[in-house]
C-alpha atoms as a PDB file:
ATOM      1  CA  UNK A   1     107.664  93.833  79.837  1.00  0.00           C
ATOM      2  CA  UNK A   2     107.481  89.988  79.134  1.00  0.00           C
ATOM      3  CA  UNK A   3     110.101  89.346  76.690  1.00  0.00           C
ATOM      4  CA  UNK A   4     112.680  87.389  78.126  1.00  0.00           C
ATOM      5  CA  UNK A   5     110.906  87.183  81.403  1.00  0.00           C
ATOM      6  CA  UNK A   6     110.231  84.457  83.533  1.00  0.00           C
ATOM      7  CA  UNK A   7     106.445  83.726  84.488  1.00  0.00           C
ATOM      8  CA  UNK A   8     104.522  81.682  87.205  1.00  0.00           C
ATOM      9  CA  UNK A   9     100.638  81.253  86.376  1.00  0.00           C
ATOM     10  CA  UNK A  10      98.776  79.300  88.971  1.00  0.00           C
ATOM     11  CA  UNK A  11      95.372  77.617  87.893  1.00  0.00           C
ATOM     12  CA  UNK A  12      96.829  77.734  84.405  1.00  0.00           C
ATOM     13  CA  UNK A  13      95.143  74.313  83.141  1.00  0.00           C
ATOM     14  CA  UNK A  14      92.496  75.504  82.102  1.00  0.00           C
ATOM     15  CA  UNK A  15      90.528  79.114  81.443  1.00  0.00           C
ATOM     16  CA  UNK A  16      92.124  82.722  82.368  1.00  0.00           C
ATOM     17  CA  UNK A  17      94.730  80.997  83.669  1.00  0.00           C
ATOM     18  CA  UNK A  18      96.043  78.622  80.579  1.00  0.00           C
ATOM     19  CA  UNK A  19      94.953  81.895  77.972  1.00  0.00           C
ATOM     20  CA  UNK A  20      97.338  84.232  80.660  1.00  0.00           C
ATOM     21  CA  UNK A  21     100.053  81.343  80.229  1.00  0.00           C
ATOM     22  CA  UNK A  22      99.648  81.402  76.335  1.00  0.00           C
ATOM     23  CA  UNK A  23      99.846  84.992  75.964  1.00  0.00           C
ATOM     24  CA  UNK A  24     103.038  85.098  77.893  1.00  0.00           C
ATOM     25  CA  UNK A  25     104.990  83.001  75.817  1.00  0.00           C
ATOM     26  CA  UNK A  26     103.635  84.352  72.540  1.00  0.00           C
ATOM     27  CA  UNK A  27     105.324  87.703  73.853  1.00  0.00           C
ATOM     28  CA  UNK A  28     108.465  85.776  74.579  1.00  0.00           C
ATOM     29  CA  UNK A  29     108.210  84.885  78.579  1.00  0.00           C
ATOM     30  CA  UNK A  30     109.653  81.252  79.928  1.00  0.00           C
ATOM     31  CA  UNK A  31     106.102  79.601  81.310  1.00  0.00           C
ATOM     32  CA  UNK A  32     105.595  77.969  84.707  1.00  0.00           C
ATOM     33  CA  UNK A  33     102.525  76.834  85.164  1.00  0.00           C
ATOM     34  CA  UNK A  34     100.769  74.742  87.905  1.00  0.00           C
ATOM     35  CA  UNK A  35      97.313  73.869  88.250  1.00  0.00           C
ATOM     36  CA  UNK A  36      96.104  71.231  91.124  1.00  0.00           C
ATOM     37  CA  UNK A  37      95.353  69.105  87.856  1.00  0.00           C
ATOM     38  CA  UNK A  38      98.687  68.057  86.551  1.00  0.00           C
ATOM     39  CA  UNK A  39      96.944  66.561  83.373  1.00  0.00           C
ATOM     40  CA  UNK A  40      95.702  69.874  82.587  1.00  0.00           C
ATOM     41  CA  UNK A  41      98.579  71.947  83.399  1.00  0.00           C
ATOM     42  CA  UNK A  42     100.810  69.513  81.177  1.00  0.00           C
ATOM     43  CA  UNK A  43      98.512  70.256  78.247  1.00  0.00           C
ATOM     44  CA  UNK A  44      99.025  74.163  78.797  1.00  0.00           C
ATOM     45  CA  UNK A  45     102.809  73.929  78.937  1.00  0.00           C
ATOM     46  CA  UNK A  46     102.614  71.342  75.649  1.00  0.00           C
ATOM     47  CA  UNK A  47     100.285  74.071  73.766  1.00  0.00           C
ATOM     48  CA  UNK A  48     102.952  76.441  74.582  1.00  0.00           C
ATOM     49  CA  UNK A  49     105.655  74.407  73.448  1.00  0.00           C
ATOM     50  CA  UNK A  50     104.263  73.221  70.133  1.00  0.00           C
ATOM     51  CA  UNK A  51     103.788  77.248  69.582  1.00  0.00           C
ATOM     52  CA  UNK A  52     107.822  77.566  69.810  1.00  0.00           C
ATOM     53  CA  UNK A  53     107.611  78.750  73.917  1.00  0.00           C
ATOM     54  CA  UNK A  54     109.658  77.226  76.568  1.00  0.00           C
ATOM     55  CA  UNK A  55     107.404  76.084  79.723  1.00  0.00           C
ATOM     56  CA  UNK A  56     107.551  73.987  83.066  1.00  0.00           C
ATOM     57  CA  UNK A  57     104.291  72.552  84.668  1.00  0.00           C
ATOM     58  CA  UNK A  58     103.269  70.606  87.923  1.00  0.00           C
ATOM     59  CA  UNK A  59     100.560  69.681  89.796  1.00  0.00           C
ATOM     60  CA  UNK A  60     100.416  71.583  92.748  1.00  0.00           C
ATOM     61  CA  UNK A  61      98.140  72.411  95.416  1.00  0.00           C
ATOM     62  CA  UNK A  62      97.937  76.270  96.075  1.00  0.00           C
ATOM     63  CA  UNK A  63      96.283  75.651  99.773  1.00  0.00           C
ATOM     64  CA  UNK A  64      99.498  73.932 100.815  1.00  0.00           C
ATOM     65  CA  UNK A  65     102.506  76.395 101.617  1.00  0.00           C
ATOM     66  CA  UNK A  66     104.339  73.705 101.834  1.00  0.00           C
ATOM     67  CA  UNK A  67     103.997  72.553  98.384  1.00  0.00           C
ATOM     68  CA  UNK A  68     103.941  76.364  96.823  1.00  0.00           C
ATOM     69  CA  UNK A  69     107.129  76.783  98.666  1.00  0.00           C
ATOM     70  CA  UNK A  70     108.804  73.756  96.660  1.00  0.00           C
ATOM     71  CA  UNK A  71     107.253  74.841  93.951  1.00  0.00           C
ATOM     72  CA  UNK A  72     109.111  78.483  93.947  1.00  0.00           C
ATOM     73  CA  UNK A  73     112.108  76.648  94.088  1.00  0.00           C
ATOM     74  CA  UNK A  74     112.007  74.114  91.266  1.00  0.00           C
ATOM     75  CA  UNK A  75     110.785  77.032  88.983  1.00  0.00           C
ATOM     76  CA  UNK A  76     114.010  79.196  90.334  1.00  0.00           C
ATOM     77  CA  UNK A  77     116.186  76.567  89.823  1.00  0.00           C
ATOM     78  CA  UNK A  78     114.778  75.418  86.668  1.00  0.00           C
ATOM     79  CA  UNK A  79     114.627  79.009  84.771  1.00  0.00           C
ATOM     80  CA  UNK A  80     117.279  81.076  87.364  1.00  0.00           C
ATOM     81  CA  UNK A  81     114.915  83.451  88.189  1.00  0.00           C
ATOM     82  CA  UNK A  82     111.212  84.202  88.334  1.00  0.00           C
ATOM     83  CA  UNK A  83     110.291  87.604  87.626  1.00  0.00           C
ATOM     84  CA  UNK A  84     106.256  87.646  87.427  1.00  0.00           C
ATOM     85  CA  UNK A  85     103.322  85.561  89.482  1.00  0.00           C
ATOM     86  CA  UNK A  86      99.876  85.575  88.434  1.00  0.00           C
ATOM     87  CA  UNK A  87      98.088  84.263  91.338  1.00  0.00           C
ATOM     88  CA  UNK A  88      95.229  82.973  89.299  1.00  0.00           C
ATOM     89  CA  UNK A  89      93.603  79.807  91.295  1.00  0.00           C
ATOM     90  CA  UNK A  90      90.217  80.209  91.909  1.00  0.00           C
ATOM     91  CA  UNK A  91      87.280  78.368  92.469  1.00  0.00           C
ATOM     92  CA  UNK A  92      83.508  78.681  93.024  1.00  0.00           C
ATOM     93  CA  UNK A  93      80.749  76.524  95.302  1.00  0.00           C
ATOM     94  CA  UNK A  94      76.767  75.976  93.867  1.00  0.00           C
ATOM     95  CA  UNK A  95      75.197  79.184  95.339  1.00  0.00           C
ATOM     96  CA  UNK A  96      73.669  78.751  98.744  1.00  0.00           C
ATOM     97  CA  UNK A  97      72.204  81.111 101.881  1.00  0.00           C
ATOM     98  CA  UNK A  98      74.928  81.197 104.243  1.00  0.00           C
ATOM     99  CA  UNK A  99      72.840  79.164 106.799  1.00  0.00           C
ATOM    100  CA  UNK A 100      72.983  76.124 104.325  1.00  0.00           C
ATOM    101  CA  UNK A 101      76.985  76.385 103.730  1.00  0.00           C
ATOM    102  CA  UNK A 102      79.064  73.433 105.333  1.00  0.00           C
ATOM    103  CA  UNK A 103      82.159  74.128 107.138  1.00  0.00           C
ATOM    104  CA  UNK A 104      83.774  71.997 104.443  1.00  0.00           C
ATOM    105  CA  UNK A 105      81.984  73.849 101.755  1.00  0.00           C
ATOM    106  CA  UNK A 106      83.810  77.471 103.015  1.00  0.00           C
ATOM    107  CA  UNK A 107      87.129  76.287 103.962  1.00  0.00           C
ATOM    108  CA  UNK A 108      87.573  74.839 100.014  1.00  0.00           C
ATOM    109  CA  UNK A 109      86.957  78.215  98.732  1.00  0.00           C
ATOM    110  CA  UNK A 110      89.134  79.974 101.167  1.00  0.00           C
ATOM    111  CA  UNK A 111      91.912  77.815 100.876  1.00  0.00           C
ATOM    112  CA  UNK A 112      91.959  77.776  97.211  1.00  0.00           C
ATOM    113  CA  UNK A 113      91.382  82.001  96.706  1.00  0.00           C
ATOM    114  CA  UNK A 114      92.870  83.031  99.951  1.00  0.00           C
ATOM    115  CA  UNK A 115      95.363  80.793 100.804  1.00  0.00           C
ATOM    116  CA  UNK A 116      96.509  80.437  97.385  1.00  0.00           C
ATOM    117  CA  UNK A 117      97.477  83.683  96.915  1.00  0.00           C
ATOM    118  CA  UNK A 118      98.592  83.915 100.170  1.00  0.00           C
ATOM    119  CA  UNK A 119     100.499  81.035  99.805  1.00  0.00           C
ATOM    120  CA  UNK A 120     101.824  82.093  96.245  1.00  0.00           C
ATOM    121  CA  UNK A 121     102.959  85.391  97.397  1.00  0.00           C
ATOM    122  CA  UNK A 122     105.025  84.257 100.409  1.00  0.00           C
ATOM    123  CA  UNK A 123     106.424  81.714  98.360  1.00  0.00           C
ATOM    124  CA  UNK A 124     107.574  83.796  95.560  1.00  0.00           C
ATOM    125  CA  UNK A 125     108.283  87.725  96.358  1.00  0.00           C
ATOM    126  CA  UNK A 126     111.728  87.038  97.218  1.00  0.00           C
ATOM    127  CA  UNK A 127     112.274  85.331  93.338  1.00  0.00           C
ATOM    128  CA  UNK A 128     110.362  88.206  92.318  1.00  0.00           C
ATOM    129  CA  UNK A 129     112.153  90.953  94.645  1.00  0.00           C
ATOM    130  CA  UNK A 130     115.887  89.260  93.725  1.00  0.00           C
ATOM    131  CA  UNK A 131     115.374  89.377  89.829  1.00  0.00           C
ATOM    132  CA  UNK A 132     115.260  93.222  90.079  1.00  0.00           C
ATOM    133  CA  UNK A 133     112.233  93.586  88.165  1.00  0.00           C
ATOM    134  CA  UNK A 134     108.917  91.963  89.703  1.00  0.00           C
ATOM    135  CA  UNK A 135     105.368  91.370  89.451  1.00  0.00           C
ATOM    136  CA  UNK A 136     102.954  90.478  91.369  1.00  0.00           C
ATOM    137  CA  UNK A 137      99.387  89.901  89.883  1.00  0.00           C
ATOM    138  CA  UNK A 138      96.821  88.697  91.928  1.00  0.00           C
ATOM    139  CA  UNK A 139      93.284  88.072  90.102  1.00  0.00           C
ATOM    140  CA  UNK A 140      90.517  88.520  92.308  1.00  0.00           C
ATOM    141  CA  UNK A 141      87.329  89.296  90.574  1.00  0.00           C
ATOM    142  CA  UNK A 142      84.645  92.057  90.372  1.00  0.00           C
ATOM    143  CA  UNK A 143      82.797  90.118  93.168  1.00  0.00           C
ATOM    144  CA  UNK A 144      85.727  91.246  95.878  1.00  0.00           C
ATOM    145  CA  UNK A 145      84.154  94.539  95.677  1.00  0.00           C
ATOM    146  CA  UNK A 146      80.541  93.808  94.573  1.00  0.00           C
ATOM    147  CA  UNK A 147      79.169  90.905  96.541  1.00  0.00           C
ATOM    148  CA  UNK A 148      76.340  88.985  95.729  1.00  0.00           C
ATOM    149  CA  UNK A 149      73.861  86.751  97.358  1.00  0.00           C
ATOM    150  CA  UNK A 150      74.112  83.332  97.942  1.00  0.00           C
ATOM    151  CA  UNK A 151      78.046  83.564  97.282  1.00  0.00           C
ATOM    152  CA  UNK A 152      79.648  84.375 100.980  1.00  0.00           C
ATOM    153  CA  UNK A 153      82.534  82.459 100.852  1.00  0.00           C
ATOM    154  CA  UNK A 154      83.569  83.356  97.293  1.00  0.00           C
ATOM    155  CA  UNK A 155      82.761  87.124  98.088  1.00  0.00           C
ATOM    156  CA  UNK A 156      84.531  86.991 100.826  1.00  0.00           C
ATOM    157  CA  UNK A 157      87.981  85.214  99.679  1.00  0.00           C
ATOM    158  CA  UNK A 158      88.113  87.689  96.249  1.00  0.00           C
ATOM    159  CA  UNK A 159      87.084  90.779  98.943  1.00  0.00           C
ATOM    160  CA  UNK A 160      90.539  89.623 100.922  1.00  0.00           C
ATOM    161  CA  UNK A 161      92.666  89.412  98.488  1.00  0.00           C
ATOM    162  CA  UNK A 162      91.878  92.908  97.320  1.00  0.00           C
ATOM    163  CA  UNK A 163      93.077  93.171 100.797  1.00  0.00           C
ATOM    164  CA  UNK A 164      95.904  91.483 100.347  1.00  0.00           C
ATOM    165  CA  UNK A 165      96.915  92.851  97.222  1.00  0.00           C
ATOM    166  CA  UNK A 166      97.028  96.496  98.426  1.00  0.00           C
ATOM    167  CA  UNK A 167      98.759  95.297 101.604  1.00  0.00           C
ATOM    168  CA  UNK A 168     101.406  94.199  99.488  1.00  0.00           C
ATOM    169  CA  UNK A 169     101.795  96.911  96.977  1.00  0.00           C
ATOM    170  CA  UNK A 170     102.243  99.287 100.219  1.00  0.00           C
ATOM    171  CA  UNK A 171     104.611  96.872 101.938  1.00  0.00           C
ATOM    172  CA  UNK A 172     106.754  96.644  98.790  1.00  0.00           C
ATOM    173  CA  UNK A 173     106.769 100.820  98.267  1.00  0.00           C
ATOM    174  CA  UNK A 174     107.658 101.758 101.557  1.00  0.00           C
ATOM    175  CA  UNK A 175     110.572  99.391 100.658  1.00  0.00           C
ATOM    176  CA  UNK A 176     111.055 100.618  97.487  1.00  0.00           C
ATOM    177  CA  UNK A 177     111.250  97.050  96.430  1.00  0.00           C
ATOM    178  CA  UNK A 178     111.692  96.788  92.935  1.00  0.00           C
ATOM    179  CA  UNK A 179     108.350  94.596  92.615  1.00  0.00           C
ATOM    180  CA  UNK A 180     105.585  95.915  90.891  1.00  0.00           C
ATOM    181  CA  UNK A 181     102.024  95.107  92.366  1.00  0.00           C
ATOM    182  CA  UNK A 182      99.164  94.503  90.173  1.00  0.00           C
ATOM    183  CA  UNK A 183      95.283  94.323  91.283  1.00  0.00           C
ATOM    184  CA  UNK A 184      92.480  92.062  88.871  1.00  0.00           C
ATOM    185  CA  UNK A 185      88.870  92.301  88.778  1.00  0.00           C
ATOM    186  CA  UNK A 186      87.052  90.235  86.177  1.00  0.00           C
ATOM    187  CA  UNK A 187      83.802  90.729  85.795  1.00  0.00           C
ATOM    188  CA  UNK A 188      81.781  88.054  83.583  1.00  0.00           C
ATOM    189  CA  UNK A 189      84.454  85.911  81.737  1.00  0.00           C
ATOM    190  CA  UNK A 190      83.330  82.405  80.540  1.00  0.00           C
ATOM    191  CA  UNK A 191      85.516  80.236  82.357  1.00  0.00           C
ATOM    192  CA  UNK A 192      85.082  76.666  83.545  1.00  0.00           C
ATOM    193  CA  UNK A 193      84.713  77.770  86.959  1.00  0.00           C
ATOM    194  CA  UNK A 194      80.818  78.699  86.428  1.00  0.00           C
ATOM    195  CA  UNK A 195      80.518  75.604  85.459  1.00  0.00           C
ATOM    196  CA  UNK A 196      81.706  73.338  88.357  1.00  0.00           C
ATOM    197  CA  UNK A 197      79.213  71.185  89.452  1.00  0.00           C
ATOM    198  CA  UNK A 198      78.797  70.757  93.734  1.00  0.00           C
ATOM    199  CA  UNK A 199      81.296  68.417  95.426  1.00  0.00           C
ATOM    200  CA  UNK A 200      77.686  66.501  96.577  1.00  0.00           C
ATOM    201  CA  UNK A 201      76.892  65.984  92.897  1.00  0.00           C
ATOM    202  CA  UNK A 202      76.555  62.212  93.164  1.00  0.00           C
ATOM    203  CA  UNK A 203      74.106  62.041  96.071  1.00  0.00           C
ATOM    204  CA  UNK A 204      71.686  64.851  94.631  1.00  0.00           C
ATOM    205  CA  UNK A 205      68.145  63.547  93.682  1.00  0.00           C
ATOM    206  CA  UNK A 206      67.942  63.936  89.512  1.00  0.00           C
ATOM    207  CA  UNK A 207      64.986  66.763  90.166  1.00  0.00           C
ATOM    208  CA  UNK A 208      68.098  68.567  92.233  1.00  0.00           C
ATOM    209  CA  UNK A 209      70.336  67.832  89.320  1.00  0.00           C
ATOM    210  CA  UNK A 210      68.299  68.981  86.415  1.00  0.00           C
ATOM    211  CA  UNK A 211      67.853  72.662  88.895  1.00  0.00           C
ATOM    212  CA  UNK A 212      71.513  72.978  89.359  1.00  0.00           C
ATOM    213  CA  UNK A 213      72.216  72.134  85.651  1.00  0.00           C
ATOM    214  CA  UNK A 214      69.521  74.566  84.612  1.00  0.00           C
ATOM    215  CA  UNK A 215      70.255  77.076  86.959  1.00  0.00           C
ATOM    216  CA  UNK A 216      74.256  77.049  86.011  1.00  0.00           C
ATOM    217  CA  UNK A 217      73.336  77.232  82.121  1.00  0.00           C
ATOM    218  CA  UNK A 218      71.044  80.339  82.890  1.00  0.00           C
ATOM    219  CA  UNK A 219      73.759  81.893  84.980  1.00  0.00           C
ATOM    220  CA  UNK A 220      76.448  81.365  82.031  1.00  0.00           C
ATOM    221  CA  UNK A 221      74.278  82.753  79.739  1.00  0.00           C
ATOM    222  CA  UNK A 222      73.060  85.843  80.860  1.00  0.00           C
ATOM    223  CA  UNK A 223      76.168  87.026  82.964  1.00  0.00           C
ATOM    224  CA  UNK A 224      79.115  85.511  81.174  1.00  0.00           C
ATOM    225  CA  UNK A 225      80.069  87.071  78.238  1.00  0.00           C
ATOM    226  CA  UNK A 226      83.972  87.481  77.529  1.00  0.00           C
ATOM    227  CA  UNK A 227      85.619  84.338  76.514  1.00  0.00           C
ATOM    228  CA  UNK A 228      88.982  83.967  78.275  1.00  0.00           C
ATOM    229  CA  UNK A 229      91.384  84.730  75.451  1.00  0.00           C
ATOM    230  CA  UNK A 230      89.969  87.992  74.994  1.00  0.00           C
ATOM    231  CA  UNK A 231      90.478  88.653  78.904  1.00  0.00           C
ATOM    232  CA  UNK A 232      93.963  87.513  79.378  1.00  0.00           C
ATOM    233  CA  UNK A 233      94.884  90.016  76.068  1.00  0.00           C
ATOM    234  CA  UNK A 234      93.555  92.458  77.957  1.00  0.00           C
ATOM    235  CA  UNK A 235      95.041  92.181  80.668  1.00  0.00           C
ATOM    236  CA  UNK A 236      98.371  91.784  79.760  1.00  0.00           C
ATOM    237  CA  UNK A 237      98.020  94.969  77.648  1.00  0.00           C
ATOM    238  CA  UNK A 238      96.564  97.030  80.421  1.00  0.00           C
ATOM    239  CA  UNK A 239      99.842  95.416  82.496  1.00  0.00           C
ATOM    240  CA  UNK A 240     102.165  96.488  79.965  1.00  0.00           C
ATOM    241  CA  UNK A 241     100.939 100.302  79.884  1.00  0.00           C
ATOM    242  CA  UNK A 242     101.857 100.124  83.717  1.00  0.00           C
ATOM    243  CA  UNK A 243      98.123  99.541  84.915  1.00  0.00           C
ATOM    244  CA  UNK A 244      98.009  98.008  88.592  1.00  0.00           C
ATOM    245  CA  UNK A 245      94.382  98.213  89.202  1.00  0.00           C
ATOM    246  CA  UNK A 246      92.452  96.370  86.301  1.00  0.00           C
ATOM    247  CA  UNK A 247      88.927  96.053  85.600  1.00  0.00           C
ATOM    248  CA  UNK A 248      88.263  93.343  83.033  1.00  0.00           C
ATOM    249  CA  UNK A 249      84.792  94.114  80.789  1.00  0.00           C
ATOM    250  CA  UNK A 250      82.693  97.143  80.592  1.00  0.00           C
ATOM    251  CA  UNK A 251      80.281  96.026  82.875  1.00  0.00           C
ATOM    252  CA  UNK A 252      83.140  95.387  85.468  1.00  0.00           C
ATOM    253  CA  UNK A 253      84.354  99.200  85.295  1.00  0.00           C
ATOM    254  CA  UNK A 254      81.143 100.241  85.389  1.00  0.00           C
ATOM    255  CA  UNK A 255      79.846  98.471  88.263  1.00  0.00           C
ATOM    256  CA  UNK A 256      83.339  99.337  90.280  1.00  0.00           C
ATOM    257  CA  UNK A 257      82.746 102.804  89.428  1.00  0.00           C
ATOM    258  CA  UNK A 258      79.138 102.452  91.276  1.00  0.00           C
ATOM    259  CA  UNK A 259      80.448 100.460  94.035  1.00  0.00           C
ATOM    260  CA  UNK A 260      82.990 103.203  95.235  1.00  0.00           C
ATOM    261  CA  UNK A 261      80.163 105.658  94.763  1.00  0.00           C
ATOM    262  CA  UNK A 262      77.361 104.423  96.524  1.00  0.00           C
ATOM    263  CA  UNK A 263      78.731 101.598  98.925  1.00  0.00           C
ATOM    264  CA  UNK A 264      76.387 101.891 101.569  1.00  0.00           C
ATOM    265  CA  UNK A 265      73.290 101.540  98.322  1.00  0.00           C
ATOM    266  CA  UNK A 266      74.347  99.207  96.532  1.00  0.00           C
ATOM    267  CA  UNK A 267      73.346  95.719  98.232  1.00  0.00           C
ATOM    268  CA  UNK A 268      69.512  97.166  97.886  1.00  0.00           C
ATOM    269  CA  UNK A 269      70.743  97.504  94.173  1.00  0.00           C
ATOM    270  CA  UNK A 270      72.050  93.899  93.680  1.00  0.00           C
ATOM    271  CA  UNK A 271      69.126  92.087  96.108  1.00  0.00           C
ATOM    272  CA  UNK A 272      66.624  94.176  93.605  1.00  0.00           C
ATOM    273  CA  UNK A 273      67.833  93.033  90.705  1.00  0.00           C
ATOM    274  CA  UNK A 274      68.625  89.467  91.942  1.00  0.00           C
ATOM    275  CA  UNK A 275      64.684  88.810  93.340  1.00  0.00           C
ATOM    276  CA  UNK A 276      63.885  90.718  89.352  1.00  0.00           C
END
């Protein structure tokens, strides 16, 4: 399944992304990684390296076809094929009421979530589709299918690229394309991303500060609970028992299993327990 393999991990300098980049190599793939911090996605390919793997890294913008486009090519040209993508690049905004969110505010989510793995996918299904044994793993993220308030544009981008995911995985059966299409929904892993402070950091009062801080340390607390090696194991080992469609922590399955039973209930659900 990975052994001998070549494989392409976007957003791999940090979080799910460097611990899916890790465990790649430790079961014998060749590493690309790329990360829109080339600092950080240097460090992943050197921690793969000094643990006897072979890996390539750049700093590259996933919103920019352009750029993914160039990238699929060094990585071909570097390895001579590229058999797996992990569209990983993600990012999250301070939670707001849509009525507060600035243009600027939802376009940087969607063109990190969306386009990135629209960008990624374009750029590499014919590597994956000419190496005679793809796959394509996009993670989108528990909140694709269960949405929260205050969170439109992140809801939203992991919602379509569920969409885009299954679009694929049809598009690449009724070709009988030898690519393999995998679907991830995390669900509470402790990643950086919770973390992120807003892009208006700088110009907040310190009262708005010391909220936001507060407010981010609650939220990490209470809801995130898996630390990112433990998810990337996971999900490679669900991946190599031929899982597409991956739930990543209890809670996750759980909540997906209500969520398919109950859609038109659940928001009451969430908006209870989010005013509790």
């Amino acid at each position: 399944m990975y052994s001998g393999k070549v494989a392409v991990v976007t957003g791999g300098g940090a979080g799910l992304g460097r611990e899916l980049a890790l465990g790649l190599a430790a079961r014998g793939a060749r590493v690309a990684v790329c990360d829109l911090n080339g600092d950080w996605a240097d460090e992943t390919a050197r921690m793969v390296r000094a643990a006897g793997g072979d890996a390539l890294s750049e700093a590259v913008d996933v919103g920019d076809s352009a750029a993914m486009g160039a990238f699929a090519g060094r990585v071909a040209g570097h390895f001579g094929a590229v058999h797996q993508l992990y569209n990983n690049a993600g990012i999250a905004i301070e939670g707001k009421p849509i009525t507060r969110l600035a243009d600027d505010e939802i376009e940087k989510v969607l063109r990190v979530n969306l386009w990135g793995a629209f960008n990624g996918t374009r750029a590499f299904l014919p590597h994956l589709k000419d190496s005679g044994d793809g796959l394509l793993c996009n993670i989108a993220s528990l909140n694709g299918m269960l949405a929260l308030g205050g969170a439109a544009p992140y809801c939203a981008s992991k919602s379509a690229v569920i969409g885009l995911t299954e679009s694929v995985r049809i598009e690449m059966l009724q070709a009988r394309a030898p690519v393999a299409v995998a679907l991830v929904l995390p669900g509470g892993i402790a990643t950086d991303i919770a973390r992120r402070l807003p892009p208006d950091w700088d110009d907040l009062t310190p009262e708005r500060q010391a909220q936001i801080k507060a407010q981010i340390d609650e939220n990490y607390r209470k809801y995130l609970k898996m630390p990112p090696e433990v998810a990337a194991r996971d999900i490679l080992k669900k991946l190599a028992r031929g899982r597409r469609r991956i739930t990543v922590t209890p809670k996750a399955y759980w909540l997906d299993l209500l969520v398919r039973a109950i859609p038109a209930q659940y928001p009451k659900l969430v908006a209870g327990a989010m005013r509790g």
